[in-house]
Protein backbone atom coordinates (compact mmCIF):
# COMPACT_ATOMS: atom_id res chain seq x y z
CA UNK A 1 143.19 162.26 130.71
CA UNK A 2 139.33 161.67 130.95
CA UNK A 3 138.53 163.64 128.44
CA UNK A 4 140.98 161.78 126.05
CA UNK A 5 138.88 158.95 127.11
CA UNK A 6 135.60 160.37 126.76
CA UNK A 7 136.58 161.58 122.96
CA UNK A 8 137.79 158.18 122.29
CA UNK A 9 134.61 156.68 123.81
CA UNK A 10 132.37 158.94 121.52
CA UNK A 11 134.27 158.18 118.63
CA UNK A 12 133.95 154.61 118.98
CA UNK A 13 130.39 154.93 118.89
CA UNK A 14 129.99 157.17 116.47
CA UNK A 15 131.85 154.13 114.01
CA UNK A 16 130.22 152.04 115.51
CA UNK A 17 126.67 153.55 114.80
CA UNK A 18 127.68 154.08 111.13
CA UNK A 19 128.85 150.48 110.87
CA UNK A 20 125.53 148.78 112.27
CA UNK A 21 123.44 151.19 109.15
CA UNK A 22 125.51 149.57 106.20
CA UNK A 23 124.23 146.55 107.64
CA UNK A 24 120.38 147.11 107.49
CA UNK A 25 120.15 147.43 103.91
CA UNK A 26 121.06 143.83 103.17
CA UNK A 27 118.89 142.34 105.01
CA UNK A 28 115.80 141.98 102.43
CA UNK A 29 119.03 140.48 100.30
CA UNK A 30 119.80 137.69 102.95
CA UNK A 31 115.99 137.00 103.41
CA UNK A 32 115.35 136.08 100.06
CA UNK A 33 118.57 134.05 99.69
CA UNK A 34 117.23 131.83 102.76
CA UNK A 35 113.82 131.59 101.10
CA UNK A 36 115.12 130.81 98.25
CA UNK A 37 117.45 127.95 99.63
CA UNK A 38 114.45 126.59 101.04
CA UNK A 39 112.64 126.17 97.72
CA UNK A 40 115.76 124.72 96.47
CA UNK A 41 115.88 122.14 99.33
CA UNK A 42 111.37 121.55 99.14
CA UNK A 43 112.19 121.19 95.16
CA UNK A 44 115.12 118.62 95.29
CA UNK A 45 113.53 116.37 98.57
CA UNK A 46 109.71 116.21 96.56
CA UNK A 47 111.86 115.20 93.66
CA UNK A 48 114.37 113.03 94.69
CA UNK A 49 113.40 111.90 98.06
CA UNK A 50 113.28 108.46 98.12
CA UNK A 51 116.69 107.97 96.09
CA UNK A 52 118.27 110.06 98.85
CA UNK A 53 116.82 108.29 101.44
CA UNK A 54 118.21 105.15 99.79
CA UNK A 55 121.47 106.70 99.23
CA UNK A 56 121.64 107.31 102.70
CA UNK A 57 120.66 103.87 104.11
CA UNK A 58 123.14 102.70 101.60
CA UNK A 59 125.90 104.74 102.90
CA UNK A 60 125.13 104.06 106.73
CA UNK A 61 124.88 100.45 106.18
CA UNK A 62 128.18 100.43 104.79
CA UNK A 63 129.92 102.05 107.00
CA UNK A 64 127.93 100.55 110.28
CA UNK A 65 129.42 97.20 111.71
CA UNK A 66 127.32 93.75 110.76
CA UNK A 67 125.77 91.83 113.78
CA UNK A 68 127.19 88.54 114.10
CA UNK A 69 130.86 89.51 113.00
């Protein structure tokens, strides 16, 4: 019965190992998404900052409850 086990166990790993090295080779792809998503963001807050910022006071103050009600 243990060595059931221990073929099992080395099995596992074995997929497990050639899982994890598909991985690797999308990482350069996900770091140039998030660098590119922070250019986005830099881009569209140097641009449109302050009508953001308004937009969001706006919204808040509408929603918030007025003192003295």
């Amino acid at each position: 019965m243990t060595a059931r086990m221990q073929a099992w166990a080395v099995q596992a790993q074995l997929r497990l190992r050639t899982l994890g090295e598909d991985d690797r080779g999308d990482v350069p792809g996900w770091v140039l998404v998030t660098l590119m998503t922070a250019g986005l963001v830099s881009v569209l807050w140097f641009v449109a900052g302050n009508a953001l910022q308004q937009l969001f006071q706006d919204a808040v103050t509408s929603v918030s409850p007025r003192s003295g009600l």
